[in-house]
C-alpha atoms as a PDB file:
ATOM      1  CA  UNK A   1       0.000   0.000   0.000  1.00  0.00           C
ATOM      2  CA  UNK A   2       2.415   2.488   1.126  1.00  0.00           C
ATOM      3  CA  UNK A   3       4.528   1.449  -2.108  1.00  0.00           C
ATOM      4  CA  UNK A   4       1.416   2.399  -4.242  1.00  0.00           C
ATOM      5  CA  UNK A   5       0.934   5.549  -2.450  1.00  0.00           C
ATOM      6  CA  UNK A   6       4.684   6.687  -2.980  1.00  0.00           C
ATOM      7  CA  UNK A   7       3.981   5.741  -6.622  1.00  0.00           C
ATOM      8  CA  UNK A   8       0.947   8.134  -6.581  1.00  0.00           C
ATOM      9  CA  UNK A   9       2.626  10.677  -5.162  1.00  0.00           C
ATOM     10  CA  UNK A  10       5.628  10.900  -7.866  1.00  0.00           C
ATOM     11  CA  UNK A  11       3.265  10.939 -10.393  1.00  0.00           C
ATOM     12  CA  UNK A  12       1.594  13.735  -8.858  1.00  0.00           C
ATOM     13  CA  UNK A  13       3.958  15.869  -8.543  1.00  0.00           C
ATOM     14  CA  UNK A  14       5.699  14.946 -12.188  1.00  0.00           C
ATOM     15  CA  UNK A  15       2.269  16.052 -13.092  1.00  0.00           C
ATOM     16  CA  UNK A  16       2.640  19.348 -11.100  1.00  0.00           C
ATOM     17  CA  UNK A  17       6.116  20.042 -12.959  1.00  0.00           C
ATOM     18  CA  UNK A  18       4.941  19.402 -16.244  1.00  0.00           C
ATOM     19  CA  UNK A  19       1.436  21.584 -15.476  1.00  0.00           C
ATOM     20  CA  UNK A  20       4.125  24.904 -15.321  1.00  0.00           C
ATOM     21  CA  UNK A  21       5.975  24.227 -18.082  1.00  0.00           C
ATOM     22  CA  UNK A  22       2.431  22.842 -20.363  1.00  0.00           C
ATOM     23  CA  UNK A  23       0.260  26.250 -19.227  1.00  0.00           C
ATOM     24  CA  UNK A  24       3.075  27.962 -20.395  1.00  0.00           C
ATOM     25  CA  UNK A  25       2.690  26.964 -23.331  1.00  0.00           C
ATOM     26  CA  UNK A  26      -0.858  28.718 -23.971  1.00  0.00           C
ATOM     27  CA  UNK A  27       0.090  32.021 -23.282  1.00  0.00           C
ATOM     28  CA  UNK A  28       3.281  31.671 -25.997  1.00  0.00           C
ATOM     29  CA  UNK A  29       1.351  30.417 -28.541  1.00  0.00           C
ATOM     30  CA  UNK A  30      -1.143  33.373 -27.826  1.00  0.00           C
ATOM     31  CA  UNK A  31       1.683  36.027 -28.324  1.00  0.00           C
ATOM     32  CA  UNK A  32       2.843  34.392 -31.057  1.00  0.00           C
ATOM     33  CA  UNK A  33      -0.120  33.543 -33.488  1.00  0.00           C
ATOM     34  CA  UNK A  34      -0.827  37.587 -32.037  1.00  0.00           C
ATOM     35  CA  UNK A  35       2.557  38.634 -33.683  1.00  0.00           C
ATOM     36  CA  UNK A  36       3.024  41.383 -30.753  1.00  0.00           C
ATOM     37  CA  UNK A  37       4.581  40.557 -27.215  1.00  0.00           C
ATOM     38  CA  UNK A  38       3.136  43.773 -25.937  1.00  0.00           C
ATOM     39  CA  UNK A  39      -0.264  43.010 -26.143  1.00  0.00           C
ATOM     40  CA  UNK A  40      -1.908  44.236 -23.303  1.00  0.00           C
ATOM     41  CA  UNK A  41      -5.146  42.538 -23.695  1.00  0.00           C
ATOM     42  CA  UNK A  42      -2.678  39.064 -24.436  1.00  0.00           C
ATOM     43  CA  UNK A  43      -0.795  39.301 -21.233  1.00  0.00           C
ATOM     44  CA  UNK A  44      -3.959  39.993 -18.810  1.00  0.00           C
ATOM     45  CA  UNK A  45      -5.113  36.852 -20.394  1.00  0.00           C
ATOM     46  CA  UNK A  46      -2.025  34.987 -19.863  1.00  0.00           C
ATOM     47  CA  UNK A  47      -1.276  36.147 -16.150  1.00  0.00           C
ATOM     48  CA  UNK A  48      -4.830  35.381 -15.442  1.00  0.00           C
ATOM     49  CA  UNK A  49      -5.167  31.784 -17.048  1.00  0.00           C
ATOM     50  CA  UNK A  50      -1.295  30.784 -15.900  1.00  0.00           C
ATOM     51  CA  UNK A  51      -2.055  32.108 -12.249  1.00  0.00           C
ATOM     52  CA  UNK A  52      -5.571  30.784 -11.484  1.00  0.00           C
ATOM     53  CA  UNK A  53      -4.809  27.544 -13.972  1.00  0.00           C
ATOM     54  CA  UNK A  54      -1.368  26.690 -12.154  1.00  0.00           C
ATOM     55  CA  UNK A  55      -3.239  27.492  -8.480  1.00  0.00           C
ATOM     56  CA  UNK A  56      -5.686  24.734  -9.351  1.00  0.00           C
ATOM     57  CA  UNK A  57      -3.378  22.179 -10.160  1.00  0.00           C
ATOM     58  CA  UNK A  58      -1.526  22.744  -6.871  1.00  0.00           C
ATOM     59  CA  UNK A  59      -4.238  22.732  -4.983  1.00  0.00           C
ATOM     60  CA  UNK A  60      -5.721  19.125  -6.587  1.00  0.00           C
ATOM     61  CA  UNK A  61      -1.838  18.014  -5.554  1.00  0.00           C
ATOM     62  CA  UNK A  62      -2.085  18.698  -2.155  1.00  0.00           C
ATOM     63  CA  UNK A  63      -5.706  17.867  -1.180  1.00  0.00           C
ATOM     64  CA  UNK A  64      -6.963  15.340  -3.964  1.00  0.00           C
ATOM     65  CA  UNK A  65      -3.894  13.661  -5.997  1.00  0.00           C
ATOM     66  CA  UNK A  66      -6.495  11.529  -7.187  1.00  0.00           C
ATOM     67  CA  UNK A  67      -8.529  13.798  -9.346  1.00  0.00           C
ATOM     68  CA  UNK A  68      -5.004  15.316 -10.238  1.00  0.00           C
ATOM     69  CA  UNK A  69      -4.635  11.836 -11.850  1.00  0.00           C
ATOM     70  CA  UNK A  70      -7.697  11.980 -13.450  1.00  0.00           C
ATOM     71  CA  UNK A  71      -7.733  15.164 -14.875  1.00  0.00           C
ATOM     72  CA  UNK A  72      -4.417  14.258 -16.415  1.00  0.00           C
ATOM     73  CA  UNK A  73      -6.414  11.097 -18.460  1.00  0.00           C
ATOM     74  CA  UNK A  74      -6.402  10.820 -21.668  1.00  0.00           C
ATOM     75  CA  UNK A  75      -9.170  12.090 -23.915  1.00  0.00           C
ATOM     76  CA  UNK A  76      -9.972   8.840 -25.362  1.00  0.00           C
ATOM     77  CA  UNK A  77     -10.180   5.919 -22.541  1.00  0.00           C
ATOM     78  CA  UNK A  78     -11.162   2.249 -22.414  1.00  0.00           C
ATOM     79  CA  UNK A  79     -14.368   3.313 -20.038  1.00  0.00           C
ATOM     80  CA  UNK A  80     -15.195   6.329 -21.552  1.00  0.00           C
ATOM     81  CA  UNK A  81     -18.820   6.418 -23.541  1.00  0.00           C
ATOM     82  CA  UNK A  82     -18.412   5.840 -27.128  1.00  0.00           C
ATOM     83  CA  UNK A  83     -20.697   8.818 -28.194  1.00  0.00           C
ATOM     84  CA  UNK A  84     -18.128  10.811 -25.763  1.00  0.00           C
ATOM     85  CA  UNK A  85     -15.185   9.752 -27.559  1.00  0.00           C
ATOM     86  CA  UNK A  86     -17.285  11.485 -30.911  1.00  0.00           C
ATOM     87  CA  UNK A  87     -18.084  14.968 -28.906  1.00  0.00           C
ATOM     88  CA  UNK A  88     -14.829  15.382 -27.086  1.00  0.00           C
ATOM     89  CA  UNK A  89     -12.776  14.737 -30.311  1.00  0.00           C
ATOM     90  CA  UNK A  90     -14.517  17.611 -32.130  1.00  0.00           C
ATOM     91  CA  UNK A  91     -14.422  19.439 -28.692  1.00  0.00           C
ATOM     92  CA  UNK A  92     -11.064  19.333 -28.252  1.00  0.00           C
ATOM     93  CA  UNK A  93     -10.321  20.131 -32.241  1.00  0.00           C
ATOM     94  CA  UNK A  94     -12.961  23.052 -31.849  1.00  0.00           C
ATOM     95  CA  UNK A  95     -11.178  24.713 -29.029  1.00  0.00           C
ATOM     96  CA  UNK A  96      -7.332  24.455 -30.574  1.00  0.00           C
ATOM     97  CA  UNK A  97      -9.501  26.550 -33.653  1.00  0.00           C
ATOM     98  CA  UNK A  98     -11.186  28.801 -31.050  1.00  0.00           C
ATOM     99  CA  UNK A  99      -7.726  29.640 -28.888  1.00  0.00           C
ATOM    100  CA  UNK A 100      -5.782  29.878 -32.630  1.00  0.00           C
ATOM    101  CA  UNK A 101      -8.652  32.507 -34.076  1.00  0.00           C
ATOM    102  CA  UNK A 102      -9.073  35.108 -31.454  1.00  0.00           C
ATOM    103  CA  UNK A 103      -4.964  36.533 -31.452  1.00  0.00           C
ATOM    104  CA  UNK A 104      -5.603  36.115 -35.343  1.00  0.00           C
ATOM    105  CA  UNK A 105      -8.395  38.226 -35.169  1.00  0.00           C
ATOM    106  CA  UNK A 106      -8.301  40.860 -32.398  1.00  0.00           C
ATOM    107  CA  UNK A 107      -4.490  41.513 -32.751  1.00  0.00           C
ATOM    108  CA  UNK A 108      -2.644  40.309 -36.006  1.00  0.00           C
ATOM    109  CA  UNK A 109      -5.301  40.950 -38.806  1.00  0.00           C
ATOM    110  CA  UNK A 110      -7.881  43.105 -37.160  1.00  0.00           C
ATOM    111  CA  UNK A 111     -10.635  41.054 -38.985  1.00  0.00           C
ATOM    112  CA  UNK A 112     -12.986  42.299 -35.933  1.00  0.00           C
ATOM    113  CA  UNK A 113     -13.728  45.952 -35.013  1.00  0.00           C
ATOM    114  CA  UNK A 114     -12.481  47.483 -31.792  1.00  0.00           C
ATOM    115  CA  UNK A 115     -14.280  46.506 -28.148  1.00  0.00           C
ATOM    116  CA  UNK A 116     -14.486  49.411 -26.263  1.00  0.00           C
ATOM    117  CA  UNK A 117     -12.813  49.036 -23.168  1.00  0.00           C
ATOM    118  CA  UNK A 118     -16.072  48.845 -20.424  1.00  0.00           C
ATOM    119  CA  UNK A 119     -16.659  45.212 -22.749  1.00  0.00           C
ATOM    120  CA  UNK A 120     -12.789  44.119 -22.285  1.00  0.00           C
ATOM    121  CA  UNK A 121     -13.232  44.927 -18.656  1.00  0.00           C
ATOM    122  CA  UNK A 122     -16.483  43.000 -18.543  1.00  0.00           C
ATOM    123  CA  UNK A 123     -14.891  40.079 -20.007  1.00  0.00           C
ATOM    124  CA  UNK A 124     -11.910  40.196 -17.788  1.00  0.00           C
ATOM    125  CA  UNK A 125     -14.180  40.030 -14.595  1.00  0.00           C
ATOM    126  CA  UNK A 126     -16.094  37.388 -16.716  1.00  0.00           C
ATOM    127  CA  UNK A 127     -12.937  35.733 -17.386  1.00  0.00           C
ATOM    128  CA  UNK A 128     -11.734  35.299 -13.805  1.00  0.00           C
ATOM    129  CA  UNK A 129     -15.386  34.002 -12.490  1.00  0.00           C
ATOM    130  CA  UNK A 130     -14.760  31.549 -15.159  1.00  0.00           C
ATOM    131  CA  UNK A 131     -11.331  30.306 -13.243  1.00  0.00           C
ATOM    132  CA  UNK A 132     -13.040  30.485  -9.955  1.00  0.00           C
ATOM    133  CA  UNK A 133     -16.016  28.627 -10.914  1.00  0.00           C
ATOM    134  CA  UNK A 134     -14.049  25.824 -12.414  1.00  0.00           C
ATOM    135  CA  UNK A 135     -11.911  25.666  -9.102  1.00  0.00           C
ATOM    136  CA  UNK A 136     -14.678  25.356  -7.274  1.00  0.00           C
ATOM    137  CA  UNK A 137     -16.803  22.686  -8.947  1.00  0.00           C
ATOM    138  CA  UNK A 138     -13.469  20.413  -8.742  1.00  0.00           C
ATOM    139  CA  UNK A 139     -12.851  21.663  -5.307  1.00  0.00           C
ATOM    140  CA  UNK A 140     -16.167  19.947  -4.450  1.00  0.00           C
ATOM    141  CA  UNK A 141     -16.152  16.883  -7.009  1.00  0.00           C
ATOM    142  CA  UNK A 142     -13.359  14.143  -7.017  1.00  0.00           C
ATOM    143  CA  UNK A 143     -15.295  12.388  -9.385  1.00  0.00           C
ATOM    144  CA  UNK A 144     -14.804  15.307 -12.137  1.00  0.00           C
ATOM    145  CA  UNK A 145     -13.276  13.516 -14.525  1.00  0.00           C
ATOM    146  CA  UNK A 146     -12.525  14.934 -18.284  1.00  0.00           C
ATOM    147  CA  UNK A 147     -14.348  12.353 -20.234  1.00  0.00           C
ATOM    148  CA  UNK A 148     -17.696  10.811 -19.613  1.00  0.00           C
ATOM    149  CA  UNK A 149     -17.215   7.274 -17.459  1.00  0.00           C
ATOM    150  CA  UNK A 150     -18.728   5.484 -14.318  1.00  0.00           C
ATOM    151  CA  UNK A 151     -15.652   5.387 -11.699  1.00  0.00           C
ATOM    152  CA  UNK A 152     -17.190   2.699  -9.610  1.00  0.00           C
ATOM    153  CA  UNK A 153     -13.357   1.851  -8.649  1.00  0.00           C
ATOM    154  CA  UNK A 154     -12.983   5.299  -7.113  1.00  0.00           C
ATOM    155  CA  UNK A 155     -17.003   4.801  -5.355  1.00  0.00           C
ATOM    156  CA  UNK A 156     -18.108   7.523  -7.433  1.00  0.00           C
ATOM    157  CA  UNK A 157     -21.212   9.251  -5.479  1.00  0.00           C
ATOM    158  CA  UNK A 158     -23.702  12.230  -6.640  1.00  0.00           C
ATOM    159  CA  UNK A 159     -22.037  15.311  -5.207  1.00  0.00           C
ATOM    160  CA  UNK A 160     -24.849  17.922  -4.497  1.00  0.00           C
ATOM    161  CA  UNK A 161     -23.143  20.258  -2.493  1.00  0.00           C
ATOM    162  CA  UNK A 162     -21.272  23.666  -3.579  1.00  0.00           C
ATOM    163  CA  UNK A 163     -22.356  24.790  -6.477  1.00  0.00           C
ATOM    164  CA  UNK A 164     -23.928  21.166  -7.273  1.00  0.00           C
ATOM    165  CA  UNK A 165     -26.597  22.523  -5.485  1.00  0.00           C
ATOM    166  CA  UNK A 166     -27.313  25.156  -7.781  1.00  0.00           C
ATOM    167  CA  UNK A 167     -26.447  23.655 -11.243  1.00  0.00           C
ATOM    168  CA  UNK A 168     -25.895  20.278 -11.846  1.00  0.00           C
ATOM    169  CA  UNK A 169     -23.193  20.553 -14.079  1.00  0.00           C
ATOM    170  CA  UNK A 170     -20.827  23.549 -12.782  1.00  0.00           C
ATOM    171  CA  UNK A 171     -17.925  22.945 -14.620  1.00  0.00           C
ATOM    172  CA  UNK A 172     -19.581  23.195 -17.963  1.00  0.00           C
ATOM    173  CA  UNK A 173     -20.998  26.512 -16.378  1.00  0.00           C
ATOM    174  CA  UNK A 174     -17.386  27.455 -15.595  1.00  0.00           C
ATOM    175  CA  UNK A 175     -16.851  26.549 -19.128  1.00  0.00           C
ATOM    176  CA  UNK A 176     -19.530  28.548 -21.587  1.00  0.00           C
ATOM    177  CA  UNK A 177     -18.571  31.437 -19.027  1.00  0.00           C
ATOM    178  CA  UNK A 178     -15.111  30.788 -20.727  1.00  0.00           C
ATOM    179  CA  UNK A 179     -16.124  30.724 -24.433  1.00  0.00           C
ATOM    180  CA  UNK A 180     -18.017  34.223 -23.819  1.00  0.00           C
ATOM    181  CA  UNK A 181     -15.443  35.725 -21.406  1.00  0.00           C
ATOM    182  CA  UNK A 182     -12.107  35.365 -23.587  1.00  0.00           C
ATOM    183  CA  UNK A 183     -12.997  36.706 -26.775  1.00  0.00           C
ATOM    184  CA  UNK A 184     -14.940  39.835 -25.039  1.00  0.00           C
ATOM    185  CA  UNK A 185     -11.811  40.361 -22.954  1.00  0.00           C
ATOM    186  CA  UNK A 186      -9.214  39.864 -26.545  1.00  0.00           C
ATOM    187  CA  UNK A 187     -11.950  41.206 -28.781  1.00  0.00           C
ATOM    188  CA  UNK A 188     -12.854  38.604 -31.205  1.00  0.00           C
ATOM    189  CA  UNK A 189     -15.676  38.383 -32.856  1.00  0.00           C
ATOM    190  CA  UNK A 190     -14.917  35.189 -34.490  1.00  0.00           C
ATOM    191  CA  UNK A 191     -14.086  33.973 -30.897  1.00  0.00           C
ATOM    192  CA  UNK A 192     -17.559  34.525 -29.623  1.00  0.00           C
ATOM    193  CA  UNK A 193     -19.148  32.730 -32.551  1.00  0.00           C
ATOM    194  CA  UNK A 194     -16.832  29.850 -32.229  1.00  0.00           C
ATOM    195  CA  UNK A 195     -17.218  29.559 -28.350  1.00  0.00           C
ATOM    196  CA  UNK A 196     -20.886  29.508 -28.839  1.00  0.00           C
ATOM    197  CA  UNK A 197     -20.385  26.363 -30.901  1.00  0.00           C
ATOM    198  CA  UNK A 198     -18.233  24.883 -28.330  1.00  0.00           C
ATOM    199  CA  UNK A 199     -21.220  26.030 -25.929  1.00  0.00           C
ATOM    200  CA  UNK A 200     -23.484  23.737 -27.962  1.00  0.00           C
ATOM    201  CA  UNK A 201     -21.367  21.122 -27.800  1.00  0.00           C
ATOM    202  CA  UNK A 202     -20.978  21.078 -23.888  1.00  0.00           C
ATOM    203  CA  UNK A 203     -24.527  21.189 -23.507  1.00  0.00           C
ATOM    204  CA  UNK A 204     -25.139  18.184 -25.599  1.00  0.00           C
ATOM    205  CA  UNK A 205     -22.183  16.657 -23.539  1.00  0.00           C
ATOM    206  CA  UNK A 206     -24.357  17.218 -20.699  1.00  0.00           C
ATOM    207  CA  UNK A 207     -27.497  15.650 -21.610  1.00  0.00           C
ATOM    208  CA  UNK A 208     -25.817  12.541 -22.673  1.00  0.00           C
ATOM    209  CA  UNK A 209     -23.521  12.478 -19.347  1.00  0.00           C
ATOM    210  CA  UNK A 210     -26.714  12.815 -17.629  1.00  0.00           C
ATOM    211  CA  UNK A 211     -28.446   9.741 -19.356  1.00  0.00           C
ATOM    212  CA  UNK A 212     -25.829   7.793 -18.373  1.00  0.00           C
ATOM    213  CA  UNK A 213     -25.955   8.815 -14.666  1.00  0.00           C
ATOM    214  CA  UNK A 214     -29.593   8.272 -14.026  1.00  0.00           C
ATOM    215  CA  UNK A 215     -28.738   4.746 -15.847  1.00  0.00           C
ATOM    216  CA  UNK A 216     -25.466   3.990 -13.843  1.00  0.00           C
ATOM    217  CA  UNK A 217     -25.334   6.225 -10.375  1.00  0.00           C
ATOM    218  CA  UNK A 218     -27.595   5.379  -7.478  1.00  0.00           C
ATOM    219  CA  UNK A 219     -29.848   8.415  -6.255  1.00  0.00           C
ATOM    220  CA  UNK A 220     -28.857  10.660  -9.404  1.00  0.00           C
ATOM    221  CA  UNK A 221     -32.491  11.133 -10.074  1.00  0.00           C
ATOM    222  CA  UNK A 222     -33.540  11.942  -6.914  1.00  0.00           C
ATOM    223  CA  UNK A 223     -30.756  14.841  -7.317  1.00  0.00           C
ATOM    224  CA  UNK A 224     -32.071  16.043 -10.785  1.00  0.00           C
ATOM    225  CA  UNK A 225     -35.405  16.664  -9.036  1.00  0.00           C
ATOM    226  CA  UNK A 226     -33.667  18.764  -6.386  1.00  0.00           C
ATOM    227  CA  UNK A 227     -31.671  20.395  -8.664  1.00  0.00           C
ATOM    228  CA  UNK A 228     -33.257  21.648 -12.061  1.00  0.00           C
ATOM    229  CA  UNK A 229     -30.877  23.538 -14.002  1.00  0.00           C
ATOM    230  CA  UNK A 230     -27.791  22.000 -15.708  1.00  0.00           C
ATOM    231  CA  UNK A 231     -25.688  24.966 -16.757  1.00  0.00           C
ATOM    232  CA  UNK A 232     -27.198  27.956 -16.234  1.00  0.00           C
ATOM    233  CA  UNK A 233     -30.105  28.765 -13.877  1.00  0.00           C
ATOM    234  CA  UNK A 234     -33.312  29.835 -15.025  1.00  0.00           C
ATOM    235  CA  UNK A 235     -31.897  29.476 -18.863  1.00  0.00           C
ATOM    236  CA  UNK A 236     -31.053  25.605 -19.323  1.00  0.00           C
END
């Protein structure tokens, strides 16, 4: 046991090493594919998502290795759903588009007209409750794993407390706030209208996720009558 443990806890922190050196990685591609390094939209986006990205993961290292070593899955698993593998593929493909086109747009070719400022500082604020949002639903879920699976080996459980007890699905709120927030705060037009696809595509996610847990989780109905709203209250 204690062998196992050890073993859990190098991976861990391998995975907290590489995190620094992977989010860094976002923000450089951002400056690049933007073609200026003094950006000042670009680097409020990059302190923002390095910080509050790089916070989570040591947080998850210290108090729950074990979603740490989910979150760091693969995107196509033995477990995982079969439509799932379908949705997160174009997912995933959608958002490399959506993080290529907005420096494209808003700072290399202009294709979009200018924000004014009171929207940038809208999405900003948007941007950050995105972050916190995310932190929190994981914060309150061990079981929030990034592809759509039973984890009976881990006595996966229907968490309804946090913010499960407002939305059932918190990190895909955390998520289309995201997809709106970014592009408002880089000014991209083509942004928004991509990360309202991506939108549609989390939602879907969620009403097949959800089949599967009324299906597969003990009490997960009783929780969808107690909690109505998947992503966003009072909208969906």
């Amino acid at each position: 046991m204690n062998q196992t443990n050890d073993l859990s806890a190098k991976a861990s922190l391998w995975q907290v090493i590489f995190s620094f050196f992977y989010l860094l990685i976002y923000p450089a591609i951002l400056f690049f594919v933007s073609g200026d390094w003094r950006w000042t939209e670009g680097w409020i986006f990059a302190i923002v998502f390095f910080s509050l990205s790089y916070t989570t993961v040591i947080y998850l290292y210290v108090k729950d290795p074990a979603l740490l070593n989910e979150r760091f899955g693969p995107p196509i698993q033995k477990k995982q759903k079969s439509w799932d593998k379908i949705l997160l593929s174009s997912f995933i493909f959608g958002f490399l588009v959506w993080f290529a086109i907005m420096p494209l747009d808003a700072k290399r070719f202009g294709w979009s007209p200018e924000f004014p400022l009171w929207m940038k500082i809208v999405g900003t604020l948007l941007f950050i409750s995105a972050f916190v949002i995310l932190f929190a639903a994981m914060k309150e879920n061990t079981f929030a794993a990034p592809v759509v699976k039973m984890q009976k080996e881990r006595g996966q459980k229907v968490i309804s407390t946090g913010l499960y007890g407002i939305v059932r699905h918190p990190m895909y709120s955390g998520g289309t706030l995201l997809f709106i927030s970014a592009p408002l705060l880089l000014g991209s037009v083509y942004g928004l209208a991509i990360g309202f696809l991506l939108i549609i595509i989390i939602a879907i996610r969620s009403v097949g996720e959800e089949a599967m847990l009324r299906q597969e989780l003990d009490g997960y109905d009783e929780y969808m009558k107690k909690v109505r709203w998947r992503l966003i209250p009072f909208v969906f």
